[in-house]
Protein backbone atom coordinates (compact mmCIF):
# COMPACT_ATOMS: atom_id res chain seq x y z
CA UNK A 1 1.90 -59.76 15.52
CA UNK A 2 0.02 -59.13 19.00
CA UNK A 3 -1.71 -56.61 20.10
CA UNK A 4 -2.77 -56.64 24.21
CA UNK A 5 -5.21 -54.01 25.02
CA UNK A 6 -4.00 -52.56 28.88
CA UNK A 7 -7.47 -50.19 29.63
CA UNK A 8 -7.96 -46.84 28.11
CA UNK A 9 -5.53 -45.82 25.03
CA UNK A 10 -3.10 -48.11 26.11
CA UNK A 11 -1.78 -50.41 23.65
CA UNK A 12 1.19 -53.15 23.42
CA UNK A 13 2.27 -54.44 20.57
CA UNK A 14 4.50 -56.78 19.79
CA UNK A 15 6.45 -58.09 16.59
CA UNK A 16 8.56 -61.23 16.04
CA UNK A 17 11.32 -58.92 17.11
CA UNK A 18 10.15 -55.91 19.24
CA UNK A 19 7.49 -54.20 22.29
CA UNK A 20 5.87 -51.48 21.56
CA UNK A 21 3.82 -49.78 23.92
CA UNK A 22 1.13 -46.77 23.06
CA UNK A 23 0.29 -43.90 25.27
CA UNK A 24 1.39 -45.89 28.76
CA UNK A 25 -1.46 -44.52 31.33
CA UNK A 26 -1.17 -47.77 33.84
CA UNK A 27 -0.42 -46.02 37.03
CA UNK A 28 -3.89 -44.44 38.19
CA UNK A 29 -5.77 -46.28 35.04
CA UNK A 30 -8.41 -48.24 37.38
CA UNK A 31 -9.10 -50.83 34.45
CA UNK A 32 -5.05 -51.55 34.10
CA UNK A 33 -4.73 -55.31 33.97
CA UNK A 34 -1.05 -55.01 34.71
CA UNK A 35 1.42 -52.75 36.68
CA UNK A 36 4.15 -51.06 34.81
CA UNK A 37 6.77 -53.17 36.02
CA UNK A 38 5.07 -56.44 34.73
CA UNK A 39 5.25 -54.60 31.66
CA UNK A 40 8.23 -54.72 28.82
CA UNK A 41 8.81 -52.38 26.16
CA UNK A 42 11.86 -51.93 23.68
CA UNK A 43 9.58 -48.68 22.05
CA UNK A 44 7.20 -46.33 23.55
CA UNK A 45 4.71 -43.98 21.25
CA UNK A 46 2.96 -41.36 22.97
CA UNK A 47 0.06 -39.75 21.28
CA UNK A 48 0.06 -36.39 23.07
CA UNK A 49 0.85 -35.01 26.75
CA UNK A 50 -2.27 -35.37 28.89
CA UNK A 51 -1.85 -37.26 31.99
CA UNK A 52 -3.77 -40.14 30.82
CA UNK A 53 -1.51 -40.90 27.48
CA UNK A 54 1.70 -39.41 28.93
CA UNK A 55 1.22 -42.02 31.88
CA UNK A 56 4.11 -43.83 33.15
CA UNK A 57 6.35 -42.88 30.01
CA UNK A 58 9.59 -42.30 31.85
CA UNK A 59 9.26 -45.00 34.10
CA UNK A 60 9.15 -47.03 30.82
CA UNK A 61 12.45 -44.83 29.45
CA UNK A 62 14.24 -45.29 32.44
CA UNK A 63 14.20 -49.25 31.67
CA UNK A 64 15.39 -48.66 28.88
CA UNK A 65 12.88 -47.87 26.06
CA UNK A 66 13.32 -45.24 23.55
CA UNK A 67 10.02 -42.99 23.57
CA UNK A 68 9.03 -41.73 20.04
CA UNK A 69 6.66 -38.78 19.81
CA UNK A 70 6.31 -34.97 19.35
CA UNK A 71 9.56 -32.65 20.20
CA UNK A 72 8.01 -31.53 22.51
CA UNK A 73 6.98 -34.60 24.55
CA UNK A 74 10.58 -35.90 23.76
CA UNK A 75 12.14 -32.75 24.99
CA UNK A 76 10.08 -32.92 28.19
CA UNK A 77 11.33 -36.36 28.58
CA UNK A 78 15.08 -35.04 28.43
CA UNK A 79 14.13 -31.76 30.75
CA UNK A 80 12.79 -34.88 33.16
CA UNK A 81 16.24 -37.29 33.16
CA UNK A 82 15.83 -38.90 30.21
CA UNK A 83 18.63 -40.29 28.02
CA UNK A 84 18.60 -38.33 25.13
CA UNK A 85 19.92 -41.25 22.99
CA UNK A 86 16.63 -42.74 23.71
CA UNK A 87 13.72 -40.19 22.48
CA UNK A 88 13.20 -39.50 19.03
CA UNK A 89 11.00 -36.35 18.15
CA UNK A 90 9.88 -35.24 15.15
CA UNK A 91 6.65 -33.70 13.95
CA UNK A 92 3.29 -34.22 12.43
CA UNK A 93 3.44 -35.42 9.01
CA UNK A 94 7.12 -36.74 9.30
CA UNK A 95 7.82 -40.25 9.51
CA UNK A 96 10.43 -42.25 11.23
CA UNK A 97 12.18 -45.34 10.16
CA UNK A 98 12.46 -47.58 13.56
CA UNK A 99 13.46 -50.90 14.14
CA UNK A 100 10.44 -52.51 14.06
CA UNK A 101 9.11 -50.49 11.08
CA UNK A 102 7.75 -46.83 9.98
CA UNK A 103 5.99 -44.58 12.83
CA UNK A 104 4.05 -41.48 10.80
CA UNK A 105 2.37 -38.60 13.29
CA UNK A 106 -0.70 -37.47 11.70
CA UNK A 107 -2.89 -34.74 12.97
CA UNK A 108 -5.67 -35.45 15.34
CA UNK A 109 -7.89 -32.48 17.04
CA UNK A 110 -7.55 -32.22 20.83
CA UNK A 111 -5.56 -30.36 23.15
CA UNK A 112 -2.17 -30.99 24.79
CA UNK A 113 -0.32 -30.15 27.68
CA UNK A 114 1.63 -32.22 30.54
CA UNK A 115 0.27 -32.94 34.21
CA UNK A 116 2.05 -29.94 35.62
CA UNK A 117 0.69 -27.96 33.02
CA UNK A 118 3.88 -27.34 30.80
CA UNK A 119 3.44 -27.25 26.89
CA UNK A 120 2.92 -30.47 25.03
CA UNK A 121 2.88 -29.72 21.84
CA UNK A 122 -0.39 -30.82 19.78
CA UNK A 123 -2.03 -33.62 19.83
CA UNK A 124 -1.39 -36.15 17.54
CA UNK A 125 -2.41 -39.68 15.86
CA UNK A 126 -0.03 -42.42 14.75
CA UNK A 127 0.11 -44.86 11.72
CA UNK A 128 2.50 -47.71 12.33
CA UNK A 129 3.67 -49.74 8.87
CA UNK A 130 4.98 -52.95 10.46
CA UNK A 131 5.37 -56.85 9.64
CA UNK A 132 2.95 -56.26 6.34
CA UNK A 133 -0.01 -54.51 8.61
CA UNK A 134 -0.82 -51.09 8.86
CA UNK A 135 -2.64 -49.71 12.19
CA UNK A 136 -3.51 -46.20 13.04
CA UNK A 137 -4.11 -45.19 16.39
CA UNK A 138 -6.23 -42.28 16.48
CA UNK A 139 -5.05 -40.80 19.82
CA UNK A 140 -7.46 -38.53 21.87
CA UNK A 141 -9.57 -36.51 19.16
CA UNK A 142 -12.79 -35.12 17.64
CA UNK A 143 -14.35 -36.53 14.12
CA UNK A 144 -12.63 -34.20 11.12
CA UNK A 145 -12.92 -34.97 7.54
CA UNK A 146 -9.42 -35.41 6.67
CA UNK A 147 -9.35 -39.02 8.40
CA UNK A 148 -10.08 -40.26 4.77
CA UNK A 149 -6.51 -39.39 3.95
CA UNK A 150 -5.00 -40.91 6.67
CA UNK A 151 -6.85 -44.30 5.50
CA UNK A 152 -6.25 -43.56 1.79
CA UNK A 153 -3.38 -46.23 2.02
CA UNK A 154 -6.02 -48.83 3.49
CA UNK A 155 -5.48 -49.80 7.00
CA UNK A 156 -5.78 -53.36 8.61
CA UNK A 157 -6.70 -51.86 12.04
CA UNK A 158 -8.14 -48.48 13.29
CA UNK A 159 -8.02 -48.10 17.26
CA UNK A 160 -10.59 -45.27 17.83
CA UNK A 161 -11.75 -43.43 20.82
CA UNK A 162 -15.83 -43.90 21.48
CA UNK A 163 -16.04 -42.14 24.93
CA UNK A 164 -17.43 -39.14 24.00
CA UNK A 165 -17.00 -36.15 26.62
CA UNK A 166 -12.87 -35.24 25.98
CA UNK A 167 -13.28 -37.16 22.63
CA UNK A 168 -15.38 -38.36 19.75
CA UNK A 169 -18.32 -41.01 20.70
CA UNK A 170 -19.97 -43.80 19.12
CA UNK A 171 -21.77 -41.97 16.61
CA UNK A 172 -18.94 -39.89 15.18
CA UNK A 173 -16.51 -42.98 15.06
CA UNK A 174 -18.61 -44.93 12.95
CA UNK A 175 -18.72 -41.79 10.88
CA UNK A 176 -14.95 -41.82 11.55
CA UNK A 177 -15.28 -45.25 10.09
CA UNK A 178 -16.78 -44.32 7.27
CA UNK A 179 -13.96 -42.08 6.30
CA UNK A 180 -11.07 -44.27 7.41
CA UNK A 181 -12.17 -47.41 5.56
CA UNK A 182 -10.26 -50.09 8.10
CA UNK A 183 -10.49 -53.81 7.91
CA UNK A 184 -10.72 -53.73 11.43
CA UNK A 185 -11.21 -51.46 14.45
CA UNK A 186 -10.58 -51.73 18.33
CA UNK A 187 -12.43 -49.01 20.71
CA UNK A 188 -10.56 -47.24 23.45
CA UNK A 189 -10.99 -44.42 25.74
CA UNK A 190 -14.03 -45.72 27.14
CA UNK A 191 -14.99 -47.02 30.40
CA UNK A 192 -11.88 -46.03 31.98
CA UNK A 193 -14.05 -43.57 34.16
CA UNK A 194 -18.02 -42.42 34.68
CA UNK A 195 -18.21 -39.72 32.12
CA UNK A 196 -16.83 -42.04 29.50
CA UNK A 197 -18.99 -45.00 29.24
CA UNK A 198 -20.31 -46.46 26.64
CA UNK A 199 -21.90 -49.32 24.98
CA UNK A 200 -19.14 -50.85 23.06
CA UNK A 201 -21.45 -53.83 21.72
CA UNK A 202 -23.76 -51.53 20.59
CA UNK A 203 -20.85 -50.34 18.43
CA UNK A 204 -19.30 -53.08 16.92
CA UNK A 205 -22.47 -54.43 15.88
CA UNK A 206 -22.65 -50.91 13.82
CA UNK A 207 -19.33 -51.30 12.69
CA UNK A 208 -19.99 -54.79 11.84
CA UNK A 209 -22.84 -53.73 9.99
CA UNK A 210 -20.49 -51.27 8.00
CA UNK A 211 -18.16 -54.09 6.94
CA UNK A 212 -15.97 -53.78 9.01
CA UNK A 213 -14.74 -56.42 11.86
CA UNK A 214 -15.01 -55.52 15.60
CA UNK A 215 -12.79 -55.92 18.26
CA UNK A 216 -14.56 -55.33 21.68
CA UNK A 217 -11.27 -55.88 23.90
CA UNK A 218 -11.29 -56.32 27.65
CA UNK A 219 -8.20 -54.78 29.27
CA UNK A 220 -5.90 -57.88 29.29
CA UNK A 221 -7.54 -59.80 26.22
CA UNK A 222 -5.18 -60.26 23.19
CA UNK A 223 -5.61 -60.56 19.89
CA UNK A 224 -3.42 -61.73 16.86
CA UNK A 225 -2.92 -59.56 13.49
């Protein structure tokens, strides 16, 4: 499995089989390494409905991917043009069986709403189950407690937000850390813009520290699970 880190929240992964791409900003992102249409995607997972997550979503649905997320950010989707055979919505807590293997939402505390100001639902985390691994991607959020259940199950990878400002920072991911338990984590939502910059060194070598193994991704580097 490979994961390519695209600037911001924006993950793709793919399988021996399938793309899938997390929380799509690349249009506007000024650390993108790619534009969307150098970009292919069978799956898209969007973490919650802020401009910066929601992205280029139905640009990536229009191609042809099938967007899994909240009902509400799938029912924007459809209220937007897209196919309703490709969105699947469900809720926090549910779980979905795809293709490439088991997408669970799990809670995450931020807020939520689209670019033109509609509803989005709340915001949300994801836990993928695929090819043996398990990742969590935390989404936009603040530190809460309950993290240690979501890593109860043990998790190969953790891909946190350390920008502080519109999410947790440094500090309260390695406290994050310390509740989740990962093999492995991968900062994001940093750097993107001034008022989220941080020193991501600094923070492996604290999560290294912990135990736990560092992944200080450029937008465009790669790395293999």
């Amino acid at each position: 499995m490979k994961l390519t880190y695209l600037g911001h929240s924006c993950i793709l992964i793919e399988t021996s089989s399938h793309k899938i791409l997390i929380d799509p900003f690349i249009t506007g992102n000024p650390k993108a390494p790619l534009r969307p249409d150098q970009i292919e995607a069978d799956f898209v997972v969007v973490t919650h409905a802020h401009g910066d997550h929601w992205g280029n979503t139905l640009e990536f649905v229009e191609r042809g991917a099938t967007l899994i997320s909240s009902v509400e950010i799938v029912g924007y989707a459809q209220q937007h043009g897209a196919d309703s055979a490709r969105g699947v919505g469900f809720n926090v807590g549910g779980s979905f069986q795809a293709p490439f293997g088991k997408v669970t939402l799990v809670p995450a505390w931020h807020t939520s709403s689209f670019p033109d100001g509609s509803y989005g639902g709340i915001a949300m985390g994801v836990v993928l189950e695929m090819e043996g691994k398990r990742l969590y991607h935390a989404g936009d959020t603040a530190l809460f407690s309950d993290m240690s259940l979501i890593g109860r199950k043990g998790l190969d990878l953790a891909l946190l937000p350390i920008g502080d400002f519109y999410t947790m920072g440094p500090d309260d991911a390695l406290e994050a850390l310390d509740f989740l338990k990962p093999k492995a984590v991968l900062p994001i939502h940093h750097g993107t813009f001034p008022g989220i910059v941080q020193d991501v060194s600094g923070f492996i070598t604290k999560a290294e520290a912990m135990g736990i193994k560092g992944y200080p991704l450029e937008p465009g580097q790669m790395l293999e699970l």
